[in-house]
C-alpha atoms as a PDB file:
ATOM      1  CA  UNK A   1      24.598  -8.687  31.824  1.00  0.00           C
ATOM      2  CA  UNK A   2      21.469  -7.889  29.999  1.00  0.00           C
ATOM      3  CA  UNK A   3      20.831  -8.907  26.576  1.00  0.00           C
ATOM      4  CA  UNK A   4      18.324  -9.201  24.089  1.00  0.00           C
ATOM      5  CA  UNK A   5      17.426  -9.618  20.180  1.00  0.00           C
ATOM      6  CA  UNK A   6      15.253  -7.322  18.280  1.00  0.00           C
ATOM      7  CA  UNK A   7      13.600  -7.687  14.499  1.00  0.00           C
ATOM      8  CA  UNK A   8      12.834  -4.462  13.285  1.00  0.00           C
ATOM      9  CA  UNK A   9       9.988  -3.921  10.521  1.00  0.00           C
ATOM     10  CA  UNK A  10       7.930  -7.194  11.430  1.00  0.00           C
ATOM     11  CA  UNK A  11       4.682  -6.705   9.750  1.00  0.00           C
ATOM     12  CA  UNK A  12       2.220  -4.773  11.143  1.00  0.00           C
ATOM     13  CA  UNK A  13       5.189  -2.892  13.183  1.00  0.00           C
ATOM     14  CA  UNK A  14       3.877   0.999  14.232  1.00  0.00           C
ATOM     15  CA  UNK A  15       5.680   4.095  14.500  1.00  0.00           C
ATOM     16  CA  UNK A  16       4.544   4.066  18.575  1.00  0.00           C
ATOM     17  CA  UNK A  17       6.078   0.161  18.800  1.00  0.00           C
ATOM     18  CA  UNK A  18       9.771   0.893  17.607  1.00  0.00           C
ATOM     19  CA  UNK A  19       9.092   4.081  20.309  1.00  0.00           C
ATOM     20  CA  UNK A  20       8.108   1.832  22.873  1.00  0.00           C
ATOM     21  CA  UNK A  21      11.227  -0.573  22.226  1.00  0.00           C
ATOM     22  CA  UNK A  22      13.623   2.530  22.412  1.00  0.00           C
ATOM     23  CA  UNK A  23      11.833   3.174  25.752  1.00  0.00           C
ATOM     24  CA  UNK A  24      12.220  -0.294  26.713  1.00  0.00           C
ATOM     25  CA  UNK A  25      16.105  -0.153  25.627  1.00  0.00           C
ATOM     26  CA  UNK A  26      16.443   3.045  28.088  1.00  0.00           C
ATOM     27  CA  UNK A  27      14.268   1.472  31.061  1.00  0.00           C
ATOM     28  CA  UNK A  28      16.026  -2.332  30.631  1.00  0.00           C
ATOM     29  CA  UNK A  29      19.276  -0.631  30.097  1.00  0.00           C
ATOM     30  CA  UNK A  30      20.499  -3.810  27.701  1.00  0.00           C
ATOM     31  CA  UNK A  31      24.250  -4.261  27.447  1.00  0.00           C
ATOM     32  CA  UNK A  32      24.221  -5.435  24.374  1.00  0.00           C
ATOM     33  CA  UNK A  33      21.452  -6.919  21.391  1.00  0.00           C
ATOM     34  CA  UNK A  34      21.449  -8.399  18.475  1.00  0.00           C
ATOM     35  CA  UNK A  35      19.390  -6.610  15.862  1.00  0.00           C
ATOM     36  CA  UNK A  36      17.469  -8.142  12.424  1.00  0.00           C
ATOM     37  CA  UNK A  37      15.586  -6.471  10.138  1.00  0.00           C
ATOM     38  CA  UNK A  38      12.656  -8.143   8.652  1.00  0.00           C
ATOM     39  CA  UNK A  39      12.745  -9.977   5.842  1.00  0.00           C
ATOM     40  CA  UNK A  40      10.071 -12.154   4.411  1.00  0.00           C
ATOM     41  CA  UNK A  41      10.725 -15.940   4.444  1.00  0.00           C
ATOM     42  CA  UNK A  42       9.200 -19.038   2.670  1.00  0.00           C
ATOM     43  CA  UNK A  43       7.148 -20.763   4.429  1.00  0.00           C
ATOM     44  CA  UNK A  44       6.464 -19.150   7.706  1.00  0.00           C
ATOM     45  CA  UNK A  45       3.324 -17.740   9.203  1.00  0.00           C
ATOM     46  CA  UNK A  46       4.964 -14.553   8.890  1.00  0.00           C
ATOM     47  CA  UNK A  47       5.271 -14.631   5.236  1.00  0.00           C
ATOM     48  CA  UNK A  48       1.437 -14.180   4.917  1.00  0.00           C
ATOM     49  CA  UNK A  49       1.488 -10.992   6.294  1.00  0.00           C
ATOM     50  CA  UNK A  50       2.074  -7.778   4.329  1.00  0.00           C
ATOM     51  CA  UNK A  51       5.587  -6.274   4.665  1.00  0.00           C
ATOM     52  CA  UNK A  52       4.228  -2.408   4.205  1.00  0.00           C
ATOM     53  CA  UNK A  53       7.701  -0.797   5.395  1.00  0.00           C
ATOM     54  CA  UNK A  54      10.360  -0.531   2.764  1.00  0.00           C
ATOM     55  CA  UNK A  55      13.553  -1.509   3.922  1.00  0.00           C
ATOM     56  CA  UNK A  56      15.215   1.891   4.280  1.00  0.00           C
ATOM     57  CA  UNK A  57      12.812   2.957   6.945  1.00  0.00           C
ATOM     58  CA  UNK A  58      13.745  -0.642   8.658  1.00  0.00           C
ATOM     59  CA  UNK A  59      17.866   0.542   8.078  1.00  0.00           C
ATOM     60  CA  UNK A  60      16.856   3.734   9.723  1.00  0.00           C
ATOM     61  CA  UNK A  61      15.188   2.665  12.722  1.00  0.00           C
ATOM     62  CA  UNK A  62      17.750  -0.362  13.132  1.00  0.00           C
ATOM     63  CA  UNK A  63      20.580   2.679  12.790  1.00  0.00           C
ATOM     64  CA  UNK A  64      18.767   4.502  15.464  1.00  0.00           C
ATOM     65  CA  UNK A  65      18.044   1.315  17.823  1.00  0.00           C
ATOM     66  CA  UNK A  66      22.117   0.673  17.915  1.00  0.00           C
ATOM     67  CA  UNK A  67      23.179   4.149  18.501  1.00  0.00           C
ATOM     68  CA  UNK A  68      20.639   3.960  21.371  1.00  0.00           C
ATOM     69  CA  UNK A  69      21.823   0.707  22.829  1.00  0.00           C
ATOM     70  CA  UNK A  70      25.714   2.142  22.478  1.00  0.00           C
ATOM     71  CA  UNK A  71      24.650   4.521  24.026  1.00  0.00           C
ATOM     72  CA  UNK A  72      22.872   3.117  27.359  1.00  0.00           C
ATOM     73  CA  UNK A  73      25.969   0.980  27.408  1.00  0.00           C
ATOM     74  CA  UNK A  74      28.347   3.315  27.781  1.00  0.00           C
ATOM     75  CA  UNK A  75      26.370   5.207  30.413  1.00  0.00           C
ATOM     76  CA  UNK A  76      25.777   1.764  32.133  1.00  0.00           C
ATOM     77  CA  UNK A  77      29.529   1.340  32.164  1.00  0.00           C
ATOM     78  CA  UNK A  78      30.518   4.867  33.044  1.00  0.00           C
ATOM     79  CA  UNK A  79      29.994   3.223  36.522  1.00  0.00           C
ATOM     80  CA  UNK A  80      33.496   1.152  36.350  1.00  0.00           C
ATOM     81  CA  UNK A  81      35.506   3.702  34.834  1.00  0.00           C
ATOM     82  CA  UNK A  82      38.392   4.514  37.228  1.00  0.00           C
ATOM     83  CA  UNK A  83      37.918   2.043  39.084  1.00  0.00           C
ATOM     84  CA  UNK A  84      39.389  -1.375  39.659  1.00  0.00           C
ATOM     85  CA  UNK A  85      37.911  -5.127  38.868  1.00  0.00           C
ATOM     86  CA  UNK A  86      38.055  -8.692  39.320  1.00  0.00           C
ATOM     87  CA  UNK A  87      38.281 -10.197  36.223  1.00  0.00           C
ATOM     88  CA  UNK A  88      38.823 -13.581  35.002  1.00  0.00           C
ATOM     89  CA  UNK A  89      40.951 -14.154  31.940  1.00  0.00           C
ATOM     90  CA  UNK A  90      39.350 -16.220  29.276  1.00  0.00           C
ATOM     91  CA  UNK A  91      42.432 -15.955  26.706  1.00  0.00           C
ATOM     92  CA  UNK A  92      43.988 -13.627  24.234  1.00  0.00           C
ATOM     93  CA  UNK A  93      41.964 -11.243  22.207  1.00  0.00           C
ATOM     94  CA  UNK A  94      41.315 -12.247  18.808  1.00  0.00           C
ATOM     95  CA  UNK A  95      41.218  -8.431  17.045  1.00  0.00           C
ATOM     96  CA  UNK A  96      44.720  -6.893  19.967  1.00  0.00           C
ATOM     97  CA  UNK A  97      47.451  -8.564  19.586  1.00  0.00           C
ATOM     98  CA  UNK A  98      49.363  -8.733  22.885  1.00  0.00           C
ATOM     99  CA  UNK A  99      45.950  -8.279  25.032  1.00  0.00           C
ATOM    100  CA  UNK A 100      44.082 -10.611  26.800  1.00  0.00           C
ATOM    101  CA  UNK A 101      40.121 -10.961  27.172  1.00  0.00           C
ATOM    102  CA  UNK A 102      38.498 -11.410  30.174  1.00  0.00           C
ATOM    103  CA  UNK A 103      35.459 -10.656  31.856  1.00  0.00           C
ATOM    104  CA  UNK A 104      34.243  -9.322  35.327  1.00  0.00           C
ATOM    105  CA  UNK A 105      31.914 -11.230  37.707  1.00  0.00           C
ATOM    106  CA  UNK A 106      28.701  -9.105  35.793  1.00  0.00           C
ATOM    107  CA  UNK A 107      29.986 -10.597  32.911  1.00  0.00           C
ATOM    108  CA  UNK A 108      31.262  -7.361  31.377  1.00  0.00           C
ATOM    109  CA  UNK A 109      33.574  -7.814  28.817  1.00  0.00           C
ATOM    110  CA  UNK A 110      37.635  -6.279  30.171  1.00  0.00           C
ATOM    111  CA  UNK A 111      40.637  -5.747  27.098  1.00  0.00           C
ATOM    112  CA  UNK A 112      44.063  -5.295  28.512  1.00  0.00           C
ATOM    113  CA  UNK A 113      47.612  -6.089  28.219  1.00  0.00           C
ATOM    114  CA  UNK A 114      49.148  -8.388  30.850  1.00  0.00           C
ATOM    115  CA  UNK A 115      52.271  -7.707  32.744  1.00  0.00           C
ATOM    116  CA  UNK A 116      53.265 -11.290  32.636  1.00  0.00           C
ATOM    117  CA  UNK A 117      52.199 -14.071  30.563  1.00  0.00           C
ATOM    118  CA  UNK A 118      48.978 -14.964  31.951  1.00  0.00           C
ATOM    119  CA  UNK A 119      46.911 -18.646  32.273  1.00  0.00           C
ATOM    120  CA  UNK A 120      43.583 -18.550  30.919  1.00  0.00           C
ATOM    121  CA  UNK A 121      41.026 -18.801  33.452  1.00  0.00           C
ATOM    122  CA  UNK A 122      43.271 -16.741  35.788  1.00  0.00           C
ATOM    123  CA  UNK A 123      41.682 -14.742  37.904  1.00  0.00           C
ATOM    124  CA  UNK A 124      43.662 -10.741  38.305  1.00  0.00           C
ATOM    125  CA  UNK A 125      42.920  -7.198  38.928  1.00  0.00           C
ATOM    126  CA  UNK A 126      42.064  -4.769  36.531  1.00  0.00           C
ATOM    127  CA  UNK A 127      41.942  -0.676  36.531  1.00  0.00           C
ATOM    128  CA  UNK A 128      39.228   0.459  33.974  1.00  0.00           C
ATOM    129  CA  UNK A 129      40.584   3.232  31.925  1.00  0.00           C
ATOM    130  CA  UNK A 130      37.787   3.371  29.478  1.00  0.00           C
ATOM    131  CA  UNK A 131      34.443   2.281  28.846  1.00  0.00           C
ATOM    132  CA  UNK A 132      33.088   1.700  25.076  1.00  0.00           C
ATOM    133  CA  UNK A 133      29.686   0.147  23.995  1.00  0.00           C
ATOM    134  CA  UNK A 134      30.717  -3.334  24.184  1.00  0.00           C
ATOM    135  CA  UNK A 135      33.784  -3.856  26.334  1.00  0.00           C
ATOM    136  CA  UNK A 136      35.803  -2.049  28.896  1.00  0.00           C
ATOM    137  CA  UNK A 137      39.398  -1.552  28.166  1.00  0.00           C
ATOM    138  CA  UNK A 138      41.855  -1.523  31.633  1.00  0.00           C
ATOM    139  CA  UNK A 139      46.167  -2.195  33.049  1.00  0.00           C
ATOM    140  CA  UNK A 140      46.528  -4.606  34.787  1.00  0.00           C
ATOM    141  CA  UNK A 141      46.888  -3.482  38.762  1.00  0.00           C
END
């Protein structure tokens, strides 16, 4: 699993850098990242340096940097769907009720609802039924 934080609008940021990180999202083929945009803070070395982009442009290309990253993913992922998977339980997802969370050796992220009550840290076999940006959603085999 590939991962990776981005700031978007640091000073002196160019309209051929945020293309070159969208390139580097397509050729690194991230899983997921963890976006920021820009904001001037007290105190740091940053703060000297003038902030020309307003922060709409810096919502826009932070918009366009996560559809781009869902959208790798989901390509990435295409790769399990249909298929089955090792996974090892880590415990019961917060946001399902009735599904447990586990993940797969590649530390993908696999939703699904156990036939029996399963131990955490249980290892079981999963068929993939569908792939989203973030997490793979399977039944148990």
């Amino acid at each position: 699993m590939l991962t990776s934080d981005f700031i978007i609008g640091f000073p002196g940021e160019t309209d051929e850098d945020f293309k070159l990180t969208i390139e580097a999202v397509e050729e690194f083929k991230y899983d997921s990242v963890n976006t920021a945009i820009y904001s001037k803070r007290p105190f740091t070395p940053a703060s000297k340096f003038e902030d020309k982009m307003t922060y709409q442009e810096k919502s826009e290309r932070t918009n366009i940097l996560i559809k781009k990253i869902e959208e790798v993913s989901i390509n990435f992922r295409q790769q399990y769907l249909n298929r089955e998977m090792d996974v090892l339980i880590k415990g019961e997802d917060k946001k399902r009720r009735g599904f447990v969370s586990s993940r797969t050796k590649g530390h993908q992220i696999v939703i699904f609802k156990p036939k029996n009550p399963l131990n955490q840290e249980h290892l079981t076999r999963v068929y993939i039924t569908k792939v989203l940006s973030y997490y793979m959603i399977g039944e148990e085999s």
